[in-house]
PDB file of N, CA and C in Angstrom:
ATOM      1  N   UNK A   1       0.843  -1.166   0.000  1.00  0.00           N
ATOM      2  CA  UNK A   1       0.000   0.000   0.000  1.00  0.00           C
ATOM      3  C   UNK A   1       0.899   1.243   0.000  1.00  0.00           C
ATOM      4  N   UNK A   2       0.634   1.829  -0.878  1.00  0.00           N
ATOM      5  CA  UNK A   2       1.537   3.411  -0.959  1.00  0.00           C
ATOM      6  C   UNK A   2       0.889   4.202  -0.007  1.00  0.00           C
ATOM      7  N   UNK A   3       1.596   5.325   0.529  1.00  0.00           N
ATOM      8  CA  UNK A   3       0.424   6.504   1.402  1.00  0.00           C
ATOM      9  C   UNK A   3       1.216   7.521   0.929  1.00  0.00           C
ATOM     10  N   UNK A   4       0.119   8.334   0.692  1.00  0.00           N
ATOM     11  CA  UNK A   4       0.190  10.005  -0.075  1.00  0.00           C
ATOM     12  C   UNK A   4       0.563  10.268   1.242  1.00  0.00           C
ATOM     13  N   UNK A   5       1.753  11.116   1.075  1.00  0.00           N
ATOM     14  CA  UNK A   5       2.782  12.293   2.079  1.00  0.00           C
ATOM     15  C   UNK A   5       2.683  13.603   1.468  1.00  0.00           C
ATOM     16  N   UNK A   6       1.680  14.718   2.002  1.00  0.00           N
ATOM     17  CA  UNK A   6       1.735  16.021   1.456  1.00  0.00           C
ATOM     18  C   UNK A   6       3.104  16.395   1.392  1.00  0.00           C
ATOM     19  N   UNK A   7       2.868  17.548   0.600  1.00  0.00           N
ATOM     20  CA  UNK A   7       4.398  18.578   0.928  1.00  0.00           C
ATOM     21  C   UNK A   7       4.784  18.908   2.313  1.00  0.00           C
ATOM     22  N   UNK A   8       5.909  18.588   2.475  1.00  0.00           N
ATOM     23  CA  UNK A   8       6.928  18.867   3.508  1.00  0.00           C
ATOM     24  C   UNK A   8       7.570  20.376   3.376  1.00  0.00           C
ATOM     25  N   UNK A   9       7.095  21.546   3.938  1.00  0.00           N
ATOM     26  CA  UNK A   9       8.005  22.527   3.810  1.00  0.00           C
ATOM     27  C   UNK A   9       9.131  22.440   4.677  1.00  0.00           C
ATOM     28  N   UNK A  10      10.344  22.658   4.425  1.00  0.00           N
ATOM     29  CA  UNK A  10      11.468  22.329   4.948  1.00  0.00           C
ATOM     30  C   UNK A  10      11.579  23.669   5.897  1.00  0.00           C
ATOM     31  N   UNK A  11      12.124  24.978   4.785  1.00  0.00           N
ATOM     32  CA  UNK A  11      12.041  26.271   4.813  1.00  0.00           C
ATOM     33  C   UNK A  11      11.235  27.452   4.197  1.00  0.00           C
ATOM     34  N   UNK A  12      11.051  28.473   4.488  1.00  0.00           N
ATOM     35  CA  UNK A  12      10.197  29.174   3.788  1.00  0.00           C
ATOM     36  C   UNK A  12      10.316  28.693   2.236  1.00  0.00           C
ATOM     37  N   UNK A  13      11.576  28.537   1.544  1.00  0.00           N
ATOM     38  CA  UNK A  13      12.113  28.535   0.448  1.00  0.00           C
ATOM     39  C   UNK A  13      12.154  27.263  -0.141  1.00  0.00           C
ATOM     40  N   UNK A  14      12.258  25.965   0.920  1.00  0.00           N
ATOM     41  CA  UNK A  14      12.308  24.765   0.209  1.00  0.00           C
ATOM     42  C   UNK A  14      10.740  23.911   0.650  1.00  0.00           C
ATOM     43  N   UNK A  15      10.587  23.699  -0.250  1.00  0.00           N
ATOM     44  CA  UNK A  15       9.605  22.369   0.302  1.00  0.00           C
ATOM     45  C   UNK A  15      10.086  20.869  -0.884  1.00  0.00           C
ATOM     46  N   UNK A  16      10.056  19.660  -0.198  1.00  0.00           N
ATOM     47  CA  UNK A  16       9.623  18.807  -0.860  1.00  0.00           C
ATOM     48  C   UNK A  16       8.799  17.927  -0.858  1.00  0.00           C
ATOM     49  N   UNK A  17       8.385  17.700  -1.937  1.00  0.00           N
ATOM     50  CA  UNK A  17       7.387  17.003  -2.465  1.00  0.00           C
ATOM     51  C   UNK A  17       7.368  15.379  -2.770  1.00  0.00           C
ATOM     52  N   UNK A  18       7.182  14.488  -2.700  1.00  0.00           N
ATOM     53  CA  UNK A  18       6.592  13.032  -3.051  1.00  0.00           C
ATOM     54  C   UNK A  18       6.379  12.845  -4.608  1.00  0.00           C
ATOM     55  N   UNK A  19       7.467  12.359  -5.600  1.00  0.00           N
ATOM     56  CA  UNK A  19       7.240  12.141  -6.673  1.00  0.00           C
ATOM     57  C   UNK A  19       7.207  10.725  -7.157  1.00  0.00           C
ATOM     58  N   UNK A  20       6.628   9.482  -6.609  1.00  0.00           N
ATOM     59  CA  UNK A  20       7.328   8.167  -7.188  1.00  0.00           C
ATOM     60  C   UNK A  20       6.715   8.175  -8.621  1.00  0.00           C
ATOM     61  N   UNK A  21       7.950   7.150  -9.000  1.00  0.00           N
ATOM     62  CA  UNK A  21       7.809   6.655 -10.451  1.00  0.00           C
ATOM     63  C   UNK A  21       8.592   6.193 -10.655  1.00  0.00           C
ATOM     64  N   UNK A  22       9.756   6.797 -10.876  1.00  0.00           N
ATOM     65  CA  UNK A  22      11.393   5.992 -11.384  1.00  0.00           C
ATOM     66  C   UNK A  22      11.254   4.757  -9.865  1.00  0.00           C
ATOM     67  N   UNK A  23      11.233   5.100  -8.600  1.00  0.00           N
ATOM     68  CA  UNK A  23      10.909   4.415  -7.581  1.00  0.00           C
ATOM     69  C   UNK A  23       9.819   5.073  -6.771  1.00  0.00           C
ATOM     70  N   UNK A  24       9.507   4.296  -6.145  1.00  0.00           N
ATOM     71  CA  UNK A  24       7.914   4.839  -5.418  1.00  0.00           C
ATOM     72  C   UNK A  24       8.582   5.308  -4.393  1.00  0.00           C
ATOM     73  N   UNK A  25       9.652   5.646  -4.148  1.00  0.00           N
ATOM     74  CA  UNK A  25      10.392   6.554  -3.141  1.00  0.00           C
ATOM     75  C   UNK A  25      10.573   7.765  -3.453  1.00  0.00           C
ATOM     76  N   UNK A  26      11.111   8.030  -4.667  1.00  0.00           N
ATOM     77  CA  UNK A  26      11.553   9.080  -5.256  1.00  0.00           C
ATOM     78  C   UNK A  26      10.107  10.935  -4.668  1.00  0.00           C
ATOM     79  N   UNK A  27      11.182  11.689  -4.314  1.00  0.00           N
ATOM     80  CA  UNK A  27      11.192  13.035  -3.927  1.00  0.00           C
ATOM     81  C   UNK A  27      11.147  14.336  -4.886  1.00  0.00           C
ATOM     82  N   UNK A  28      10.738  14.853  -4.943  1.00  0.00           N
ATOM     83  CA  UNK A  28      11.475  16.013  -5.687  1.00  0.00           C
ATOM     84  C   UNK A  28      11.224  17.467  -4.559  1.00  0.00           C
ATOM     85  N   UNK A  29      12.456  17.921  -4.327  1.00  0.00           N
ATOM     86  CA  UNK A  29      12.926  19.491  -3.675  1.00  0.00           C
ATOM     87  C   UNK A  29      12.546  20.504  -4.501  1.00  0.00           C
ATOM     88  N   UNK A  30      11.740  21.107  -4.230  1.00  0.00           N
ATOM     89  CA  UNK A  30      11.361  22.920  -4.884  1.00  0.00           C
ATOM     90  C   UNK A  30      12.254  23.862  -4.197  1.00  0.00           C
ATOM     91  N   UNK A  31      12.792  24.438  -4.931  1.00  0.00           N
ATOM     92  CA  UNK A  31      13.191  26.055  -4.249  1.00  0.00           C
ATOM     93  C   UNK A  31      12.974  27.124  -4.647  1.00  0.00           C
ATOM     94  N   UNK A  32      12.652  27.995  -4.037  1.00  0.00           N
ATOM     95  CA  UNK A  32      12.172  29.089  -3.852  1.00  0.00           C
ATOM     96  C   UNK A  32      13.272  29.806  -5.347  1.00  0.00           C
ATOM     97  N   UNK A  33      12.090  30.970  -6.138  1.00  0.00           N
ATOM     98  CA  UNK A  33      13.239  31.340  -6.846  1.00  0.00           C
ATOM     99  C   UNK A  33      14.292  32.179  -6.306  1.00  0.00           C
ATOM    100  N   UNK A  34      13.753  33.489  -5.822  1.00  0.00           N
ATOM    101  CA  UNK A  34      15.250  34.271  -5.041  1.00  0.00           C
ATOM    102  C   UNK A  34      14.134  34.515  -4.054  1.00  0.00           C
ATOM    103  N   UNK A  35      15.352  35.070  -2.608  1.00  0.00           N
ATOM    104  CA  UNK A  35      14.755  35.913  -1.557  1.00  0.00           C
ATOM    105  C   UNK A  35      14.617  37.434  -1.669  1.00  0.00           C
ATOM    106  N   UNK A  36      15.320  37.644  -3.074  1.00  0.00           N
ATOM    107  CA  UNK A  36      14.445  39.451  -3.398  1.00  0.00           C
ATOM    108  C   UNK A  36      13.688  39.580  -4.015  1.00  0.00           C
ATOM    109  N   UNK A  37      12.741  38.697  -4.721  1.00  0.00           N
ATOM    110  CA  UNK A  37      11.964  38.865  -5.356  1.00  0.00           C
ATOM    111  C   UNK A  37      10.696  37.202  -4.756  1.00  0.00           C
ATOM    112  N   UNK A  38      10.348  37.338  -3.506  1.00  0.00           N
ATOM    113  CA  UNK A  38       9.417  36.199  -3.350  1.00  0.00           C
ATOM    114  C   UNK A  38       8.065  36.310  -4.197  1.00  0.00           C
ATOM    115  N   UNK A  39       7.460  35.420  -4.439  1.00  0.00           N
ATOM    116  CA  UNK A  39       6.566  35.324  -5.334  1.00  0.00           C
ATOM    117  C   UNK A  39       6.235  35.680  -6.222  1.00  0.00           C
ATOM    118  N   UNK A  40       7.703  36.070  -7.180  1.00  0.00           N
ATOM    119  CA  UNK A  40       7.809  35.923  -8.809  1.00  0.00           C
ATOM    120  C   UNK A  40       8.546  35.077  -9.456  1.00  0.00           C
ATOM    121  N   UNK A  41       7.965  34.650 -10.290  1.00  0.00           N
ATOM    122  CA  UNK A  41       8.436  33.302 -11.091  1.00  0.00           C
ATOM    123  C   UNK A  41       7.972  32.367 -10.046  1.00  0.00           C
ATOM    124  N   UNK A  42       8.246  30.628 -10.604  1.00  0.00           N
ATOM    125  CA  UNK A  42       7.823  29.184 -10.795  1.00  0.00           C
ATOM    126  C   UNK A  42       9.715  29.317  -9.587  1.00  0.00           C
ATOM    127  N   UNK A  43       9.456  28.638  -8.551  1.00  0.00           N
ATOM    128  CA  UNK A  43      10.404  27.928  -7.959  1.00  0.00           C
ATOM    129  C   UNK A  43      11.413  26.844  -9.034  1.00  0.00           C
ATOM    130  N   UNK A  44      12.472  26.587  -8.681  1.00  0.00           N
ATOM    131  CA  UNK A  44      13.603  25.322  -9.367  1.00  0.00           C
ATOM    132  C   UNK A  44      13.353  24.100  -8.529  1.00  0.00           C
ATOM    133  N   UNK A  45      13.291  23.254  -9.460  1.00  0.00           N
ATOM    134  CA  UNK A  45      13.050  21.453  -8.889  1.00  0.00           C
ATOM    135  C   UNK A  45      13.850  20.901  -9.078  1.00  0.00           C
ATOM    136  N   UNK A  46      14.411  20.119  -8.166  1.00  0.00           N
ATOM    137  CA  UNK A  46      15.504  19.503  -8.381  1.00  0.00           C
ATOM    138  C   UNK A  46      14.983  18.146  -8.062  1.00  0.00           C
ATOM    139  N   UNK A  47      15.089  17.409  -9.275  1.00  0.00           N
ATOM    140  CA  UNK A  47      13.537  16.441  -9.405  1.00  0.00           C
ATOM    141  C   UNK A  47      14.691  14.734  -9.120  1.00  0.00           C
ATOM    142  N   UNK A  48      15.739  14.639  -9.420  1.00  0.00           N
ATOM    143  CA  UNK A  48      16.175  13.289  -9.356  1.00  0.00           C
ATOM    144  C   UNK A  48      15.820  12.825 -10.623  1.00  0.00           C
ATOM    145  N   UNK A  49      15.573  11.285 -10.673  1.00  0.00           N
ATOM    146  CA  UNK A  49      15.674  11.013 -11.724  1.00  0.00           C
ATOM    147  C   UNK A  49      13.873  10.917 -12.167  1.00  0.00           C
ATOM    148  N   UNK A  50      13.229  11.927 -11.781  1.00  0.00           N
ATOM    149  CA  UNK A  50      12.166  11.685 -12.122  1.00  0.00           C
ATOM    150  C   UNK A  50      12.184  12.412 -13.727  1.00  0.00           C
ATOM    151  N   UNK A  51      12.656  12.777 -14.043  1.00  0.00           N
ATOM    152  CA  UNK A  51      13.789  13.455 -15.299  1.00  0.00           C
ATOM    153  C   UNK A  51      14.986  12.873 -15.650  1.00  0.00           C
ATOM    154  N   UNK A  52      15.400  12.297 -16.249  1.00  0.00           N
ATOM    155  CA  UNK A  52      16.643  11.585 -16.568  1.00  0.00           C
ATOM    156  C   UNK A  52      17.411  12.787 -17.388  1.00  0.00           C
ATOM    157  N   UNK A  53      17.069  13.461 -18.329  1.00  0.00           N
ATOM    158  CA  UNK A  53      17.640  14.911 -18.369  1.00  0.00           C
ATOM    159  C   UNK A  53      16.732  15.502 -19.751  1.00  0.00           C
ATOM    160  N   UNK A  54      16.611  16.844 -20.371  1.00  0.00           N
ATOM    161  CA  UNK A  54      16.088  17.334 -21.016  1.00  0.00           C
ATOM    162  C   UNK A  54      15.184  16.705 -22.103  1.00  0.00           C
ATOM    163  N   UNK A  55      16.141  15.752 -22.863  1.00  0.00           N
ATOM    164  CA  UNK A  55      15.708  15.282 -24.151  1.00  0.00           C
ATOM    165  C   UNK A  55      14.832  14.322 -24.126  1.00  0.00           C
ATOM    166  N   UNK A  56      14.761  13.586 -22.259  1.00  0.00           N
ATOM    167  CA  UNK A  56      13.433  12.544 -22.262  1.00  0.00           C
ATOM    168  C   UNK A  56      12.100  13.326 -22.079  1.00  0.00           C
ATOM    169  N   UNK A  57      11.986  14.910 -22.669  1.00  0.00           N
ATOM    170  CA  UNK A  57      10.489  15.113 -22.478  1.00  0.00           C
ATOM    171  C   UNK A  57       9.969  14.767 -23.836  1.00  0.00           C
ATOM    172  N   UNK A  58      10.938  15.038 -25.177  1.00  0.00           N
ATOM    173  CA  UNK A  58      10.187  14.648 -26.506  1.00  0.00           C
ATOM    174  C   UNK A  58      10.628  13.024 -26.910  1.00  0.00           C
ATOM    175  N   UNK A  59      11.274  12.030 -26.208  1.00  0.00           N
ATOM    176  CA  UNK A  59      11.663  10.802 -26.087  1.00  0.00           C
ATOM    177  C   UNK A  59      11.536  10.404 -24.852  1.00  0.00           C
ATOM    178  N   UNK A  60      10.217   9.772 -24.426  1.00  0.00           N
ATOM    179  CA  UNK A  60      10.346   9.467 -23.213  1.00  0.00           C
ATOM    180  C   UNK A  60      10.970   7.590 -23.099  1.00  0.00           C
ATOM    181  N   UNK A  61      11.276   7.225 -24.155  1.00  0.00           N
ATOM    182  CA  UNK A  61      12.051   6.159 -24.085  1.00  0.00           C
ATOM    183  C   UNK A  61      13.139   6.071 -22.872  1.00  0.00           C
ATOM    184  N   UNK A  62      13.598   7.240 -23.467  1.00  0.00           N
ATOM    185  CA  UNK A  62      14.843   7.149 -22.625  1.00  0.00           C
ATOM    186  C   UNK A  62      14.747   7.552 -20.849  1.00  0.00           C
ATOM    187  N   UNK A  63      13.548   7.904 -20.370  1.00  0.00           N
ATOM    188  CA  UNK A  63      13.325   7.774 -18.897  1.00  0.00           C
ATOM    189  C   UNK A  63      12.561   6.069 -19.069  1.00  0.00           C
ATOM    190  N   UNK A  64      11.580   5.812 -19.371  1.00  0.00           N
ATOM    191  CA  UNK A  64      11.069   4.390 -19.280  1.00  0.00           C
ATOM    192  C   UNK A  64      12.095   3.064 -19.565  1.00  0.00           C
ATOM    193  N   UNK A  65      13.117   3.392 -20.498  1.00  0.00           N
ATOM    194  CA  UNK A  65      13.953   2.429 -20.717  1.00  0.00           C
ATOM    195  C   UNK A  65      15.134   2.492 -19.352  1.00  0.00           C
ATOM    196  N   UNK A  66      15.356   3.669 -18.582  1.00  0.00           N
ATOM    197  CA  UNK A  66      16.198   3.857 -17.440  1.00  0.00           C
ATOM    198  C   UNK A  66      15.764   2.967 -16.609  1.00  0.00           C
ATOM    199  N   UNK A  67      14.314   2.649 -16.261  1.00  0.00           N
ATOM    200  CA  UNK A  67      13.728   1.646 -15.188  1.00  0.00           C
ATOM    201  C   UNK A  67      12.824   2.911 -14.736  1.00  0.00           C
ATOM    202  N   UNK A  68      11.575   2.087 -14.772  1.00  0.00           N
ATOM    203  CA  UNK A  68      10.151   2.926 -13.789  1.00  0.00           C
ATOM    204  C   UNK A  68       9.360   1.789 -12.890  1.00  0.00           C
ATOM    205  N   UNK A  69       9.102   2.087 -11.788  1.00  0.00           N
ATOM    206  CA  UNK A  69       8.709   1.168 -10.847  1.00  0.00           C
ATOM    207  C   UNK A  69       7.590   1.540 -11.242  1.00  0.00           C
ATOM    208  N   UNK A  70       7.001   3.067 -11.780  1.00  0.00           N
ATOM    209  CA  UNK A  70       5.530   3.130 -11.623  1.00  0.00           C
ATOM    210  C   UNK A  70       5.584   4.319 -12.754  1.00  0.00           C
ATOM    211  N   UNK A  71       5.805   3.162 -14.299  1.00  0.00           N
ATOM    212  CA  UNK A  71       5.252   5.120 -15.388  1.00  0.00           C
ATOM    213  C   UNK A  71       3.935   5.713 -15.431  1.00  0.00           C
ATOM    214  N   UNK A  72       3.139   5.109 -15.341  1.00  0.00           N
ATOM    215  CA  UNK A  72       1.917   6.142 -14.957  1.00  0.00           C
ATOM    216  C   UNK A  72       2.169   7.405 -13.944  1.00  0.00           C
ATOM    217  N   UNK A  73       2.462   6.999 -12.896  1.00  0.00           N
ATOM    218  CA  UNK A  73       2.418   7.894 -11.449  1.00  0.00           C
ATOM    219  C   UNK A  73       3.700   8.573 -12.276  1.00  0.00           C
ATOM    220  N   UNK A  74       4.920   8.273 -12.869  1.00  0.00           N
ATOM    221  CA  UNK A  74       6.122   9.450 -12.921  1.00  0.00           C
ATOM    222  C   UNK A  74       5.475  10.258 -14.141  1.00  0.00           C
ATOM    223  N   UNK A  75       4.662   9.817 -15.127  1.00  0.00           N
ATOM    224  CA  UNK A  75       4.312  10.689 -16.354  1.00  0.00           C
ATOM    225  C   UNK A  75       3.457  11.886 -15.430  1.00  0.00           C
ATOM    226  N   UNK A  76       2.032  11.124 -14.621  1.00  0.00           N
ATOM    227  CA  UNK A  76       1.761  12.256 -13.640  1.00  0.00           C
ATOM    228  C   UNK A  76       2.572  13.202 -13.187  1.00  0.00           C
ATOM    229  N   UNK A  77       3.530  12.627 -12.020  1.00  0.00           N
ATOM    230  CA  UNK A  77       4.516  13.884 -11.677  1.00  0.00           C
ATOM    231  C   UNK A  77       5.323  14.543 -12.471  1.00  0.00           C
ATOM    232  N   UNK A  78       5.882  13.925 -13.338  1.00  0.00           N
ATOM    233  CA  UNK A  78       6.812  14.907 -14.735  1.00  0.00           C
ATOM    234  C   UNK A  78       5.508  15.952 -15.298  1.00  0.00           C
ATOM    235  N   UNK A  79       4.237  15.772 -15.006  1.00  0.00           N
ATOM    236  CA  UNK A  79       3.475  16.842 -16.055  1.00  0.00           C
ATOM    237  C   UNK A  79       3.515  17.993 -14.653  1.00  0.00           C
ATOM    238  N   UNK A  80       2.755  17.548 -13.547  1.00  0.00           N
ATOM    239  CA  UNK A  80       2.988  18.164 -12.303  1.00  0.00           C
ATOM    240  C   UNK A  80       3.599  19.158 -12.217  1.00  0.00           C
ATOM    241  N   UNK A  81       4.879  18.514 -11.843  1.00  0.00           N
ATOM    242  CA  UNK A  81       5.935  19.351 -11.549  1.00  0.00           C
ATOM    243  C   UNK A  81       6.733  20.160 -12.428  1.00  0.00           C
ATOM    244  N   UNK A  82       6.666  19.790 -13.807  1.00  0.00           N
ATOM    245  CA  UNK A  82       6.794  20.943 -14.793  1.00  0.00           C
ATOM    246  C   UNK A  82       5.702  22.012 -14.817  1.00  0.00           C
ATOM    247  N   UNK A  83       4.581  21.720 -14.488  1.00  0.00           N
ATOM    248  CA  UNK A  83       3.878  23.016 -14.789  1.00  0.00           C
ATOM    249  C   UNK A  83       3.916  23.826 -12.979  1.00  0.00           C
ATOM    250  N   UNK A  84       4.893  23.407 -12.098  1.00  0.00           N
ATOM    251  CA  UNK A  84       5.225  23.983 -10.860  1.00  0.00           C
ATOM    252  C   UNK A  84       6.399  25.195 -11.373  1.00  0.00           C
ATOM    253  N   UNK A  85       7.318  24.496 -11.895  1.00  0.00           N
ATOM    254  CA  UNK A  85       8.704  24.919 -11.926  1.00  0.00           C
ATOM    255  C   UNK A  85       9.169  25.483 -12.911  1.00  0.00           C
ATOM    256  N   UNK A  86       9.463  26.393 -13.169  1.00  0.00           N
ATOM    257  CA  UNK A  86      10.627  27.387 -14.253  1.00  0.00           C
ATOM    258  C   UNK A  86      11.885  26.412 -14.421  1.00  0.00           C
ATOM    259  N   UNK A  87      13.091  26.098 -13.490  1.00  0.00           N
ATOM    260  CA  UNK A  87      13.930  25.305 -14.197  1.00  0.00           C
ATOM    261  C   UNK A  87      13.897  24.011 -13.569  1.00  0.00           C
ATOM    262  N   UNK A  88      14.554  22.865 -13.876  1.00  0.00           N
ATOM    263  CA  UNK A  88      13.858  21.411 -13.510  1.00  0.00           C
ATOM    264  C   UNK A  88      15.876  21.111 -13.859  1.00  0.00           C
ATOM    265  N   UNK A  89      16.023  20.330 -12.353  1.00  0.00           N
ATOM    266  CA  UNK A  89      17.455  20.252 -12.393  1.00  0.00           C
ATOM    267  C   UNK A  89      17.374  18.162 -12.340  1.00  0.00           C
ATOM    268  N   UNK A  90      17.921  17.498 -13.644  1.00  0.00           N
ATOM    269  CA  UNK A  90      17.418  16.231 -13.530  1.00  0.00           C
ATOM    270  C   UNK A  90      18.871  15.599 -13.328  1.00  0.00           C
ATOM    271  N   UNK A  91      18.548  14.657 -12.674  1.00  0.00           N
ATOM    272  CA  UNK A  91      18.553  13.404 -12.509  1.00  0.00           C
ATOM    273  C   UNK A  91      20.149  12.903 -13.384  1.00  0.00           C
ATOM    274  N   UNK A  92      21.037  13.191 -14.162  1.00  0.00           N
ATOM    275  CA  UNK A  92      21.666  13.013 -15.277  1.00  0.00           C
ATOM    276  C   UNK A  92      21.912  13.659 -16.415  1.00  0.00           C
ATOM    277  N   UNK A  93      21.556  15.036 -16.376  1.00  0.00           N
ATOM    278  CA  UNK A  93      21.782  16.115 -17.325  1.00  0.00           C
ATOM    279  C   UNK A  93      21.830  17.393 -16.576  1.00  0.00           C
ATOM    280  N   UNK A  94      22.100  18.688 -17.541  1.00  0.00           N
ATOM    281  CA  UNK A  94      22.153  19.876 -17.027  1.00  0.00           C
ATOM    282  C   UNK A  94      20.248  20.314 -16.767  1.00  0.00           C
ATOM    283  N   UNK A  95      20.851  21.574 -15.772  1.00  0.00           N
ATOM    284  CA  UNK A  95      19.374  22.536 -15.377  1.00  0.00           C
ATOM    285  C   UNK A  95      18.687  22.240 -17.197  1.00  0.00           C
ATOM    286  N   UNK A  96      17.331  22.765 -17.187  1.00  0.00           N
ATOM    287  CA  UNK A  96      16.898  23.164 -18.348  1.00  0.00           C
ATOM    288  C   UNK A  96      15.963  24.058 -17.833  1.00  0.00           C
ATOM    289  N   UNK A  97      15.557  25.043 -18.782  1.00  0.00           N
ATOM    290  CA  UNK A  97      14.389  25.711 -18.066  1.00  0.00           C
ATOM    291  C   UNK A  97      13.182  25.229 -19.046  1.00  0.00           C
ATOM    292  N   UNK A  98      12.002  25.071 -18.340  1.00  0.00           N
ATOM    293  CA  UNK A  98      10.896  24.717 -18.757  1.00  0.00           C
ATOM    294  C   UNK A  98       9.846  25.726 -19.460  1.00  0.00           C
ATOM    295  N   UNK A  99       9.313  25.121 -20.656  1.00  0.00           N
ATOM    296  CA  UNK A  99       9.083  26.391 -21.373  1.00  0.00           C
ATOM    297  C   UNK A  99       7.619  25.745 -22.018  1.00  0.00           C
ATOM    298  N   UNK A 100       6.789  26.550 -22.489  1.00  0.00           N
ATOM    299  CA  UNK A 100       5.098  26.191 -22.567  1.00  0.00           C
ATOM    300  C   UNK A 100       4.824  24.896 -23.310  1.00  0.00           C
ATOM    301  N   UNK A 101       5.734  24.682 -24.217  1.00  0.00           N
ATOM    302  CA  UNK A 101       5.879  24.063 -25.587  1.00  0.00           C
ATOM    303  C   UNK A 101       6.187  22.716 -24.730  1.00  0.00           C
ATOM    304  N   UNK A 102       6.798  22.478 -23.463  1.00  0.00           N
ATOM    305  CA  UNK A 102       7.532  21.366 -22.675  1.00  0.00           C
ATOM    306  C   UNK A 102       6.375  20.827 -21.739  1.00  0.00           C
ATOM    307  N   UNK A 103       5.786  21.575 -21.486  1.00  0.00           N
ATOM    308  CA  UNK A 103       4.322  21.645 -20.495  1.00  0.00           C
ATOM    309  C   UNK A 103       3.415  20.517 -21.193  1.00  0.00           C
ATOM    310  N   UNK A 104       2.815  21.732 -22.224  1.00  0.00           N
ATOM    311  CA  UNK A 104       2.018  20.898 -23.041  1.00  0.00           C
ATOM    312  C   UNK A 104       2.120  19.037 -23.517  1.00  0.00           C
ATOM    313  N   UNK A 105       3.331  19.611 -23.965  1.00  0.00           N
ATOM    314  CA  UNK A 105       3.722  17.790 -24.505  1.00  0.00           C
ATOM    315  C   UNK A 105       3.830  16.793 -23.189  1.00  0.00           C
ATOM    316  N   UNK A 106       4.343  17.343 -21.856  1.00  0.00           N
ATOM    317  CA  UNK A 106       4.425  16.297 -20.558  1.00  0.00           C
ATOM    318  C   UNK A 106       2.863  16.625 -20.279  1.00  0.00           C
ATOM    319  N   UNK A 107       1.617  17.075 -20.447  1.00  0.00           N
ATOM    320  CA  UNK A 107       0.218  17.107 -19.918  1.00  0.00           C
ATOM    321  C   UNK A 107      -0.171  16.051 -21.173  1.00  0.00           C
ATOM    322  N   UNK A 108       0.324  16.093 -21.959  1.00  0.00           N
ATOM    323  CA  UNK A 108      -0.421  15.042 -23.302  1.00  0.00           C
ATOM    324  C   UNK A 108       0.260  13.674 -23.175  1.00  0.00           C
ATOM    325  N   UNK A 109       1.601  13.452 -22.542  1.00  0.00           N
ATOM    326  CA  UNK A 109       2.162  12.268 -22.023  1.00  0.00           C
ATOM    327  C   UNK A 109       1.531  11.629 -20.759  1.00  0.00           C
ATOM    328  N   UNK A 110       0.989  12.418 -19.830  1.00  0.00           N
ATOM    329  CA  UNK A 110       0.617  11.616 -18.526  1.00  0.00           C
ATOM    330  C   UNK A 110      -1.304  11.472 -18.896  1.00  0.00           C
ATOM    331  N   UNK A 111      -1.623  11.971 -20.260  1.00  0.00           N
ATOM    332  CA  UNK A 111      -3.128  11.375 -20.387  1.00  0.00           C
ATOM    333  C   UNK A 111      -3.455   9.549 -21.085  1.00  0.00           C
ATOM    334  N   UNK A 112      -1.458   9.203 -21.031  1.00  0.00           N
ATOM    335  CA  UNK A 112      -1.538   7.826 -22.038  1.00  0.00           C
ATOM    336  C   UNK A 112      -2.222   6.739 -20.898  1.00  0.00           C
TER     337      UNK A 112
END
């Protein structure tokens, strides 16, 4: 039996969140974007491998072929948490920043 764990705010600035998929363990950390400007812009996620890195949003081969304990639930959180976050720090690649065009296609991936 899995049990839903709300968000954990750590600090004003961090909270994390409960992402399984790659493993039904798996986390992902939000941070705050800056402390001079609170509540502008999408916080940074530093998601693990719930992202294996940029190029698995238009090939998701290459996160499902990495190993998924649960791709339904990670396609959920990859649509999620991209439409949370401005940049998405994965798992095996550089930052990327997330952009409308990236949204869309991970909300049309987690309706499979």
């Amino acid at each position: 039996m899995l049990f839903r764990i709300g968000p954990f705010r750590l600090t004003h600035d961090i909270e994390i969140q409960a992402t399984p998929g790659h493993t039904l363990s798996c986390v992902t950390v939000l941070v705050a974007r800056s402390n001079l400007s609170p509540g502008i812009g999408r916080p940074t996620a530093i998601v693990g491998d719930l992202f294996e890195h940029r190029q698995d949003i238009e090939d998701e081969r290459l996160w499902v072929e990495a190993g998924s304990e649960d791709p339904r639930a990670q396609r959920n959180h990859r649509a999620r948490i991209a439409e949370l976050a401005d940049w998405i720090i994965p798992g095996h690649g550089g930052p990327f920043r997330v952009d409308p065009s990236m949204r869309e296609t991970l909300r049309q991936q987690a309706t499979y």
